[in-house]
Protein backbone atom coordinates (compact mmCIF):
# COMPACT_ATOMS: atom_id res chain seq x y z
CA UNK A 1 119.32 100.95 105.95
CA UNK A 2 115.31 100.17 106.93
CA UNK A 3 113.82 101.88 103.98
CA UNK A 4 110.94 102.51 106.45
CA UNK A 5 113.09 105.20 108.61
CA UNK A 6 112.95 107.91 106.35
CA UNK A 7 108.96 107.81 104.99
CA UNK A 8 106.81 106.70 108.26
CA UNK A 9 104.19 108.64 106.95
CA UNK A 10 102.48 109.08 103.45
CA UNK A 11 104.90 111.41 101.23
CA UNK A 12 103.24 114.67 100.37
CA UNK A 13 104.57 117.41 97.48
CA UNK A 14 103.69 118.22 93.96
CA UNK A 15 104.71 116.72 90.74
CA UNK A 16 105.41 118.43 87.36
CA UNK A 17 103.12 116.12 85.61
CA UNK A 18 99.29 116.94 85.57
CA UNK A 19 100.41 120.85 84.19
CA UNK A 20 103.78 120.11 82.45
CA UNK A 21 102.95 116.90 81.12
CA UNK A 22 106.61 116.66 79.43
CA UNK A 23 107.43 120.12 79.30
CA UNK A 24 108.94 121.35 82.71
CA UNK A 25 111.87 123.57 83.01
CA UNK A 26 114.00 124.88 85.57
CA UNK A 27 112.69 128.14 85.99
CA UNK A 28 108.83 126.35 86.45
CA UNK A 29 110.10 123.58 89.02
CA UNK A 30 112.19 127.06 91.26
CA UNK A 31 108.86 128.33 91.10
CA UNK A 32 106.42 125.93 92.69
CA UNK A 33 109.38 125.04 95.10
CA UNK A 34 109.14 128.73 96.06
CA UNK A 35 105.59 128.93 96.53
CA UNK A 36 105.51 125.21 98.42
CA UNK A 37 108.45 126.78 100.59
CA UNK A 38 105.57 130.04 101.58
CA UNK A 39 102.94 128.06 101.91
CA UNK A 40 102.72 124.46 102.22
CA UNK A 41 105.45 123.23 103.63
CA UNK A 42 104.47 123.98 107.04
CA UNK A 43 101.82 121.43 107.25
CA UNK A 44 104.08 118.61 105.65
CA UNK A 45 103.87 119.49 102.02
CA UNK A 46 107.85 118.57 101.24
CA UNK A 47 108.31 116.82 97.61
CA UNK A 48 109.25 118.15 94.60
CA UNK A 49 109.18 115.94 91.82
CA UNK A 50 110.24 116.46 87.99
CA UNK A 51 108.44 114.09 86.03
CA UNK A 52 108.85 112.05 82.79
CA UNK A 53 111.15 113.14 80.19
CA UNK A 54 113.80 115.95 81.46
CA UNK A 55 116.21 114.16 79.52
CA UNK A 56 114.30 115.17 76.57
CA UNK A 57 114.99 118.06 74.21
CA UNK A 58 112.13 119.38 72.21
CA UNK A 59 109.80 117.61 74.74
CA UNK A 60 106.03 118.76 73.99
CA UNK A 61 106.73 120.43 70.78
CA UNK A 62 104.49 118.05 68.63
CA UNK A 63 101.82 117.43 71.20
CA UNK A 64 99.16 117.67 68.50
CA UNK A 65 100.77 114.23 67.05
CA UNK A 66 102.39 112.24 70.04
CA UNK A 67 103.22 112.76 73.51
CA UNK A 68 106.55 111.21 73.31
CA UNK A 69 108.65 112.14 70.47
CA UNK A 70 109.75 108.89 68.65
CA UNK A 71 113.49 107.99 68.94
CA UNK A 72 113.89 111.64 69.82
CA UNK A 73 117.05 113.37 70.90
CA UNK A 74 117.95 113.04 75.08
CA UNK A 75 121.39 113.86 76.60
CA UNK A 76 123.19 111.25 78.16
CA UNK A 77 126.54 110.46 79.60
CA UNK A 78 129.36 108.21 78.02
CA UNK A 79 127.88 105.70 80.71
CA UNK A 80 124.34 105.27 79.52
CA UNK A 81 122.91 107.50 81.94
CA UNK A 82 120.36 110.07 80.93
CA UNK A 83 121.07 113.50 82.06
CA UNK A 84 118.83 116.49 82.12
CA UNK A 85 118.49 118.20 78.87
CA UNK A 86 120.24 121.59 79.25
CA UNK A 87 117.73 123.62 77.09
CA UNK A 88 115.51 123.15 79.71
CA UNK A 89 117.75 122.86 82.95
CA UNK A 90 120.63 125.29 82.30
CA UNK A 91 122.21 124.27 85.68
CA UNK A 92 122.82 121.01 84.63
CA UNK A 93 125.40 121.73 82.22
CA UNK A 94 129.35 120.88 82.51
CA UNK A 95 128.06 117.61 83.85
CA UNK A 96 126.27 118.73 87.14
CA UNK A 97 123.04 117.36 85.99
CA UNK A 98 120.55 117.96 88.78
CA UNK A 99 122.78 118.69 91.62
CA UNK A 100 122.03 122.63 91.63
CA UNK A 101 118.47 122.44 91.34
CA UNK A 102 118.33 119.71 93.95
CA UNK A 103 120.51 122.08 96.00
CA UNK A 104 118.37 124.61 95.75
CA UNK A 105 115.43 122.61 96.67
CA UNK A 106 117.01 121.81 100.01
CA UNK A 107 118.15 125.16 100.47
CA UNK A 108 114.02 125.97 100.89
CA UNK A 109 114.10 123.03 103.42
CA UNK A 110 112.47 120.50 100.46
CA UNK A 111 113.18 117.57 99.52
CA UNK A 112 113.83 116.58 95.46
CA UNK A 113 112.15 114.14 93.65
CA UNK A 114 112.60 112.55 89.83
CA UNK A 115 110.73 110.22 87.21
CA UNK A 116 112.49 107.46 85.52
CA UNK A 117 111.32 105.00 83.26
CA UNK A 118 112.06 100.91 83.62
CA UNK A 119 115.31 100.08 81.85
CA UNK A 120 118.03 101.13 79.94
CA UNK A 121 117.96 104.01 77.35
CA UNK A 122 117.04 102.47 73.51
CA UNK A 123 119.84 104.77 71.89
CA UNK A 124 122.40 103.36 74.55
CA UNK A 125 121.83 99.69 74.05
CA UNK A 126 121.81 100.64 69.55
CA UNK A 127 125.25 102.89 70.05
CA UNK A 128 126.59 99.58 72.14
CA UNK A 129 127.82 102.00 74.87
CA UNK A 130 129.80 101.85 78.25
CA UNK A 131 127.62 100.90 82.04
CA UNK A 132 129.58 102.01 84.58
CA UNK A 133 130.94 99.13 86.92
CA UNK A 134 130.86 96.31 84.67
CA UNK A 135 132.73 94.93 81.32
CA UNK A 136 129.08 94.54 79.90
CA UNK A 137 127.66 97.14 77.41
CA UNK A 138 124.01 98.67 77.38
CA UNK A 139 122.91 96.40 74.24
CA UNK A 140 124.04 93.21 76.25
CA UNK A 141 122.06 93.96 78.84
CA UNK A 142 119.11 95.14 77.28
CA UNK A 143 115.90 93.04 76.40
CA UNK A 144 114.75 94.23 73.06
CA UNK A 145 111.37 92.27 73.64
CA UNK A 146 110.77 94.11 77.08
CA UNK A 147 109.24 97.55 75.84
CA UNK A 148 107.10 99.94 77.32
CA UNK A 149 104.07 100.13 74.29
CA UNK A 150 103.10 104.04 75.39
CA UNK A 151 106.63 105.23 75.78
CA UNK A 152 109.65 104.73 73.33
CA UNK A 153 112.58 105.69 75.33
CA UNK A 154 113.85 102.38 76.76
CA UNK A 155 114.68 98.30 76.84
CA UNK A 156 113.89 96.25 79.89
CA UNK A 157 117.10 94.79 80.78
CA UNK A 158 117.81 91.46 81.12
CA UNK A 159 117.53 91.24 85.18
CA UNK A 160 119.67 87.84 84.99
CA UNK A 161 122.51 89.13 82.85
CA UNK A 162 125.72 90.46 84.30
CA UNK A 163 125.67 94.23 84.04
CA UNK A 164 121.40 94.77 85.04
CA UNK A 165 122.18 95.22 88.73
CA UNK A 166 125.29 96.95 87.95
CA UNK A 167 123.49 99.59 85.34
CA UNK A 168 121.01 100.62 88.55
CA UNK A 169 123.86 101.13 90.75
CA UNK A 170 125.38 103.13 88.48
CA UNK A 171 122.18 105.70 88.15
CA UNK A 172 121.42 105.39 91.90
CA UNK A 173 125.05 105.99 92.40
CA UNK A 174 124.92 109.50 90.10
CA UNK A 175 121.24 110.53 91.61
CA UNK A 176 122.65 109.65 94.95
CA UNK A 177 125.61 112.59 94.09
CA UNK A 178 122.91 114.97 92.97
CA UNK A 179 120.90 114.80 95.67
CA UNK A 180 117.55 112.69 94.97
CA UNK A 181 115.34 111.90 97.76
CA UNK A 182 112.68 110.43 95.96
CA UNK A 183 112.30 108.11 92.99
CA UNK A 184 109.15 107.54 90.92
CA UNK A 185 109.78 104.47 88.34
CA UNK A 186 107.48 103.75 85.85
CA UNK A 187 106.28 100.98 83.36
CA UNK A 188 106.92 98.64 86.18
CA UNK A 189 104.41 98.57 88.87
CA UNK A 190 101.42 96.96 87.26
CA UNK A 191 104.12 93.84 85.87
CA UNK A 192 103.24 94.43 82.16
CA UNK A 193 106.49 93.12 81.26
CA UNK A 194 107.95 89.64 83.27
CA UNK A 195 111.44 91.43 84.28
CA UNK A 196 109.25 94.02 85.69
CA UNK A 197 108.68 91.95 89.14
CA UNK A 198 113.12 91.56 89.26
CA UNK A 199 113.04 94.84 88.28
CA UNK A 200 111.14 95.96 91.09
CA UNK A 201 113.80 94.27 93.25
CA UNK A 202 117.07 95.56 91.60
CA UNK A 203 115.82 99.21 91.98
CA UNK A 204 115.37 98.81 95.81
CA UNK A 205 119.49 96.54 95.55
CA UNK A 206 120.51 99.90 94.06
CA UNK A 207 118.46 102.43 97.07
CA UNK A 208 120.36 100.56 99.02
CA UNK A 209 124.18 100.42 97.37
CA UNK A 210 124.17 104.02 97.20
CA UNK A 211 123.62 104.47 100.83
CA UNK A 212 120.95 107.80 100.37
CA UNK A 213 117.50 107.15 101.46
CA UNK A 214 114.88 107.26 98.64
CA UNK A 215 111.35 106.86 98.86
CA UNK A 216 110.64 104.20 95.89
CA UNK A 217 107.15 105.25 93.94
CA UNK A 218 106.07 102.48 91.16
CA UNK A 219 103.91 103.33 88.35
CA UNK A 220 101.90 102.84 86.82
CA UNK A 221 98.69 101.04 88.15
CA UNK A 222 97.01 98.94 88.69
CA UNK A 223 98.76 97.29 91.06
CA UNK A 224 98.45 93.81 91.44
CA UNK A 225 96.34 92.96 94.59
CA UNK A 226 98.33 89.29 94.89
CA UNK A 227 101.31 90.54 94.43
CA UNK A 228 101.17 93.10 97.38
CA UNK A 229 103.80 91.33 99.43
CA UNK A 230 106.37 91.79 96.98
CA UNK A 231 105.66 96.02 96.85
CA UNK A 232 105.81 96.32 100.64
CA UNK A 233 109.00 94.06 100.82
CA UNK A 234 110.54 96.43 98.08
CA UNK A 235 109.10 99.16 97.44
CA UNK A 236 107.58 102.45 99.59
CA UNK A 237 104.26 103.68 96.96
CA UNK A 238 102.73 101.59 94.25
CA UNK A 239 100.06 103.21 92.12
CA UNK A 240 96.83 101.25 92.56
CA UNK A 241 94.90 102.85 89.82
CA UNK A 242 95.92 104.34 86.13
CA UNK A 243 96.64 107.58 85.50
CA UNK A 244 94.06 109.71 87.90
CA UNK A 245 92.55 112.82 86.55
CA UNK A 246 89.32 114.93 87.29
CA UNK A 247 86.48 113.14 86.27
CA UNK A 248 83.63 111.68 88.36
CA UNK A 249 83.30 107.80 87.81
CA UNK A 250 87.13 107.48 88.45
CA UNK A 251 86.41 109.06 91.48
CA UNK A 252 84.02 106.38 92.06
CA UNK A 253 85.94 103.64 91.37
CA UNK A 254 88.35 104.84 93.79
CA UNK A 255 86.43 103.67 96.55
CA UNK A 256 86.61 99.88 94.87
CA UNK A 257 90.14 100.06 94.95
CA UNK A 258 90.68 101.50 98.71
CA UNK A 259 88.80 98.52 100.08
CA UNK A 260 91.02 96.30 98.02
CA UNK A 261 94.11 97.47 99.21
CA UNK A 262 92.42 98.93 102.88
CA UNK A 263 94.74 95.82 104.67
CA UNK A 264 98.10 96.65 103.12
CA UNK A 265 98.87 100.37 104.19
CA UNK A 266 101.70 99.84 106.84
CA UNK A 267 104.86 102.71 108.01
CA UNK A 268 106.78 102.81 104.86
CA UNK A 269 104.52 101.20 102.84
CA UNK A 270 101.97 103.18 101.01
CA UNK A 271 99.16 102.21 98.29
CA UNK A 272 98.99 105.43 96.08
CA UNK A 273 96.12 106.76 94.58
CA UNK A 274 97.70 108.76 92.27
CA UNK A 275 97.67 112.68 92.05
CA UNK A 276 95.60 115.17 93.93
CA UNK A 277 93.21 116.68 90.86
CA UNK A 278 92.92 120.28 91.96
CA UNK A 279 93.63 123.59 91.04
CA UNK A 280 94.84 124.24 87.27
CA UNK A 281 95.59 121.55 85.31
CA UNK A 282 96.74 120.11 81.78
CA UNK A 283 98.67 123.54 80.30
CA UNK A 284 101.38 120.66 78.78
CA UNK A 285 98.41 119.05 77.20
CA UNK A 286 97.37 121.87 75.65
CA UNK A 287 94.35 121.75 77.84
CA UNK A 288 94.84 124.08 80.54
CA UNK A 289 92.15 124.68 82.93
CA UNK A 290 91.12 124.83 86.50
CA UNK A 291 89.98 120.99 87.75
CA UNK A 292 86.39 119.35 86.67
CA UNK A 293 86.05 118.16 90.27
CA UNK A 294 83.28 120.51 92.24
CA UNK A 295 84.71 121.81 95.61
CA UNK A 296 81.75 118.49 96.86
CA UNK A 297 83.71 116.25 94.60
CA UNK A 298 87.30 117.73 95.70
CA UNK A 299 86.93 117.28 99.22
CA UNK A 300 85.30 113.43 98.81
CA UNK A 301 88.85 112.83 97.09
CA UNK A 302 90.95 114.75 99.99
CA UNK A 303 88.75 112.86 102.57
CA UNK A 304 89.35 109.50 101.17
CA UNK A 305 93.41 109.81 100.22
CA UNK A 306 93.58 110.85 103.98
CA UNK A 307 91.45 108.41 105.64
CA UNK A 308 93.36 105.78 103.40
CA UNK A 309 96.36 107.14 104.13
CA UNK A 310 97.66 107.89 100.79
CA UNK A 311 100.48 109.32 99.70
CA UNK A 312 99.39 113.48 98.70
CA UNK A 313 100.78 114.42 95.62
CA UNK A 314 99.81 117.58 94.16
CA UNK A 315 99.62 118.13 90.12
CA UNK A 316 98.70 121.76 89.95
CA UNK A 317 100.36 124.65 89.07
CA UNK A 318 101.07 125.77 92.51
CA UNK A 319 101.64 129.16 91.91
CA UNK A 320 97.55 129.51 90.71
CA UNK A 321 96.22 128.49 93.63
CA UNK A 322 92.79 130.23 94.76
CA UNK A 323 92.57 130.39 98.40
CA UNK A 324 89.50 127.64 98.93
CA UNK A 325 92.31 125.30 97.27
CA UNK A 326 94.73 126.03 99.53
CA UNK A 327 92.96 125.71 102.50
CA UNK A 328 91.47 122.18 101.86
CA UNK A 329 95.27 121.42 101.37
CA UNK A 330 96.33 123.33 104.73
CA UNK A 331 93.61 121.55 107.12
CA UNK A 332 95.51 120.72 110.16
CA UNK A 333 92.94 118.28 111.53
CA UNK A 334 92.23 116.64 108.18
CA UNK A 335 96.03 116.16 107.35
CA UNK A 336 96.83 114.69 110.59
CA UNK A 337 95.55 111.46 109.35
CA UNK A 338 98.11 110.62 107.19
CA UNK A 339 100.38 110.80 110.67
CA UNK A 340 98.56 110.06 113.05
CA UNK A 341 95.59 107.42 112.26
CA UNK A 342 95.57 103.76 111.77
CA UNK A 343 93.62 100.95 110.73
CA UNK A 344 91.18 102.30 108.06
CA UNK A 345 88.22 100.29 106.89
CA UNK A 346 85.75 100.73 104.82
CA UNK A 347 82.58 100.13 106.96
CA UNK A 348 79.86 99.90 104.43
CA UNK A 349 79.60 100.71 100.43
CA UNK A 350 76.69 100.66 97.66
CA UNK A 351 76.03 102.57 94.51
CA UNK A 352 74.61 105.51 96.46
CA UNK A 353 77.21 105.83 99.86
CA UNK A 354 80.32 104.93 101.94
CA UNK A 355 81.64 104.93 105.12
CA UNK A 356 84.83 104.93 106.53
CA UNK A 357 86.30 104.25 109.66
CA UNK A 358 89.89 104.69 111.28
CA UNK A 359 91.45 105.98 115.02
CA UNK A 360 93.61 108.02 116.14
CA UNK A 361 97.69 106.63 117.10
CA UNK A 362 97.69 108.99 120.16
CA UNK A 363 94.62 110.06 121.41
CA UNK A 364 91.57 108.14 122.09
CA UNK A 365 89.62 109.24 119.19
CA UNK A 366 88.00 107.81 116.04
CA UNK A 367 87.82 109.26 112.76
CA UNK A 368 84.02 108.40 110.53
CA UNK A 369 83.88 109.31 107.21
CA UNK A 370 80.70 109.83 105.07
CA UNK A 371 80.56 109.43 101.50
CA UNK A 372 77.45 110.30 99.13
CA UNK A 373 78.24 108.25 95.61
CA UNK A 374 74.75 109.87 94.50
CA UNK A 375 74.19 112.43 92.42
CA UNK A 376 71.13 113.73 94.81
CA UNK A 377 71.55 115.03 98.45
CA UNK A 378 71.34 112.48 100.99
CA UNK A 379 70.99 111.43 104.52
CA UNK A 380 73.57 108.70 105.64
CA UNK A 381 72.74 106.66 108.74
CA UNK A 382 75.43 105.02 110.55
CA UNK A 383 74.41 102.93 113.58
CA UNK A 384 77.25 102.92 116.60
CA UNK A 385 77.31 99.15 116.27
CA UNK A 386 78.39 99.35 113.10
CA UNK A 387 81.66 101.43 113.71
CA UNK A 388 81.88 99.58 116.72
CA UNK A 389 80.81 101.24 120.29
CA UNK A 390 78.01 101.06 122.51
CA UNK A 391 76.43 104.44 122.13
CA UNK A 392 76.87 107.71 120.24
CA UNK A 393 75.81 109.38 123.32
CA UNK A 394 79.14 109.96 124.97
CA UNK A 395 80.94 111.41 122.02
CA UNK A 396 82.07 114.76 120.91
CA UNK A 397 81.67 114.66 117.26
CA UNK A 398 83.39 117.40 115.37
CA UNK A 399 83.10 117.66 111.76
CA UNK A 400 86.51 118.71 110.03
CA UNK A 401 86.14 120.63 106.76
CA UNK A 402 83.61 123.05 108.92
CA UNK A 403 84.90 122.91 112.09
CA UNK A 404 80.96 122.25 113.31
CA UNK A 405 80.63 120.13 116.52
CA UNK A 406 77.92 118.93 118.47
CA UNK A 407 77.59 115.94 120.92
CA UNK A 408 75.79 112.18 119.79
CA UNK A 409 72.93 111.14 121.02
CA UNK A 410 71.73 107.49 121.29
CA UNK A 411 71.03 105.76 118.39
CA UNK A 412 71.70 106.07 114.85
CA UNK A 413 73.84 108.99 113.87
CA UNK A 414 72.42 110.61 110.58
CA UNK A 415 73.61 113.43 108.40
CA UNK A 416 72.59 115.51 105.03
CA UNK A 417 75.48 114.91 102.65
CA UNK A 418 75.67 117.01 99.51
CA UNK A 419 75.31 115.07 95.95
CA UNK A 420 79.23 113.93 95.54
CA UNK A 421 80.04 115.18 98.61
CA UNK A 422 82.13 113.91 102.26
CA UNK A 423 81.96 114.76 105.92
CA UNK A 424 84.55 113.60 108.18
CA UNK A 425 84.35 113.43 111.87
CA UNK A 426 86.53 113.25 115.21
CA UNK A 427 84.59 111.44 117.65
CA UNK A 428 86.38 112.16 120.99
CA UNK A 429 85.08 110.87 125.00
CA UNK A 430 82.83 114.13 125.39
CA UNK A 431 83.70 114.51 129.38
């Protein structure tokens, strides 16, 4: 199976986690599935991903205190599998897990996504019980030393023991009968543990023992730049930053990290910026509220994730849209990058701007972005040398978020830029 076949462009859906934080439930997931189904998924919006903890019961009820519950109660099979808790997921019970909810996903023409974390369940590995597929028990295989320090739910394994590669065929195996398309693993991508690299490699053994195609997302970041070989050989998204949310300077530093990582974005292979941070946000948190971003700041972060060719992952509460939300997340022209562009580079950055440059797979066109980093409006010059053709003059420029278009002139191109703010352009032969 070429893991490439079945994500040759960016993945794009929403993910329980910005809103829910830990606290999803069945009811919540049917209902941004619904309103993705209406609305998005005609212009490629097709993931739905639970997020960290459905295993959980009384996930979120001492937020004020921790985030995860210490050592708290999960449901799990007699094969050291965790299962979805059943307060929260009726459908799961009787030992159908997620296989209804994932069936109703695809019954809205969707596609269903999970979280895991790195490793085998703590309580399995004290209670010494059964892994499917091998003689070896979870506390054999488990590496008390290999922890994740912000989560308490699991031990690394020991990757050369008999019984590691066994344990992840055995969960692919059951995710593979419910129905997962899409896998998001965490406390692995950034190596913070040294099993996390064989790790990395077992997960995609186990993709591929249990024969479904599943888009493999690693997090958290930052990724490690020298190790980028070893993500595209294994993996389909690795997170190249923390945890993203609405604030300014990690907006910023986004731009660092884009031209790091600029030369590795390849079909199937996907450096992720992390989640989209629009719309409402942070109800699990006990911070609810619509996004910090401004509508300047939101569409210099939709402008860059598409010129980069990021995966789109949305963290809202989809069903609280406002209609300027939804259409910077239904543009036509400015999603077709993530299909149908190549080649992005970052053409210039300072303190105050940045520009962006990438073409078009099937047409002769270029796409230029503009960036102002300042917080003062702006002109940005861009001469044509510097993206790379003769003259300006020829060109149909046509800017995206307004639809404006004009045709370039000799010379240097210059535009007004709000403070925080993005333009991006189609430059097409203007015949």
């Amino acid at each position: 199976m070429n893991k490439n076949k079945f994500a040759v462009t960016p993945p794009m859906g929403w993910n329980s986690y910005d809103y829910y934080d830990t606290t999803v439930n069945e009811e919540q997931v049917k209902a941004n599935a619904d309103y993705m189904a209406a609305h998005l998924k005609q212009f490629g919006w097709e993931y739905i991903v639970v997020d960290i903890q459905w295993y959980a019961y009384a996930a979120g009820t001492q937020r004020n205190r921790y985030q995860y519950i210490p050592f708290g109660k999960v449901e799990i099979d007699q094969y050291s599998r965790l299962l979805p808790c059943p307060e929260r997921f009726p459908s799961s019970v009787n030992g159908q897990g997620f296989k209804p909810l994932a069936d109703y996903i695809h019954s809205l023409g969707l596609k269903f996504g999970i979280h895991i974390m790195r490793g085998i369940p703590r309580i399995a590995a004290h209670n010494h019980m059964k892994v499917s597929g091998t003689e070896a028990t979870a506390n054999e295989i488990a590496s008390p030393s290999s922890i994740c320090w912000w989560n308490p739910d699991m031990y690394g394994l020991e990757v050369d023991r008999e019984g590691a590669q066994e344990y992840y065929n055995s969960i692919f195996e059951l995710y593979a009968e419910w129905g997962v398309d899409y896998i998001k693993c965490d406390d692995i991508a950034r190596f913070d543990m040294p099993s996390a690299r064989k790790e990395i490699e077992i997960l995609h053994n186990a993709i591929q023992h249990c024969s479904r195609p599943m888009v493999l997302s690693l997090s958290p970041g930052p990724a490690l730049i020298d190790k980028a070989w070893h993500y595209e050989k294994y993996a389909n998204m690795w997170r190249i930053t923390d945890d993203f949310w609405d604030h300014w300077p990690l907006l910023q530093n986004m731009f660092e990290r884009c031209e790091i990582w600029q030369n590795h974005v390849s079909e199937g292979c996907y450096p992720d910026c992390d989640m989209l941070a629009l719309g409402y946000l942070g109800k699990g948190f006990d911070d609810e509220r619509s996004t910090r971003f401004t509508s300047e700041e939101q569409i210099t972060m939709m402008t860059l994730w598409c010129i980069f060719r990021s995966p789109l992952m949305l963290g809202a509460e989809l069903t609280k849209l406002d209609e300027w939300t939804r259409s910077i997340l239904t543009n036509k022209k400015v999603l077709r990058l993530l299909s149908h562009s190549r080649g992005a580079k970052q053409i210039k950055r300072d303190k105050y701007q940045a520009v962006w440059l990438s073409k078009d797979t099937e047409e002769d066109a270029y796409y230029l972005a503009v960036f102002n980093l300042s917080d003062d409006i702006q002109k940005i010059s861009i001469t044509a040398e510097e993206i790379g053709l003769s003259s300006f003059k020829d060109k149909k420029m046509e800017e995206l978020w307004s639809s404006e278009a004009f045709n370039g002139s000799d010379g240097v191109f210059e535009t007004g830029v709000s403070a925080h703010g993005a333009q991006l352009y189609k430059l097409t032969d203007n015949l």
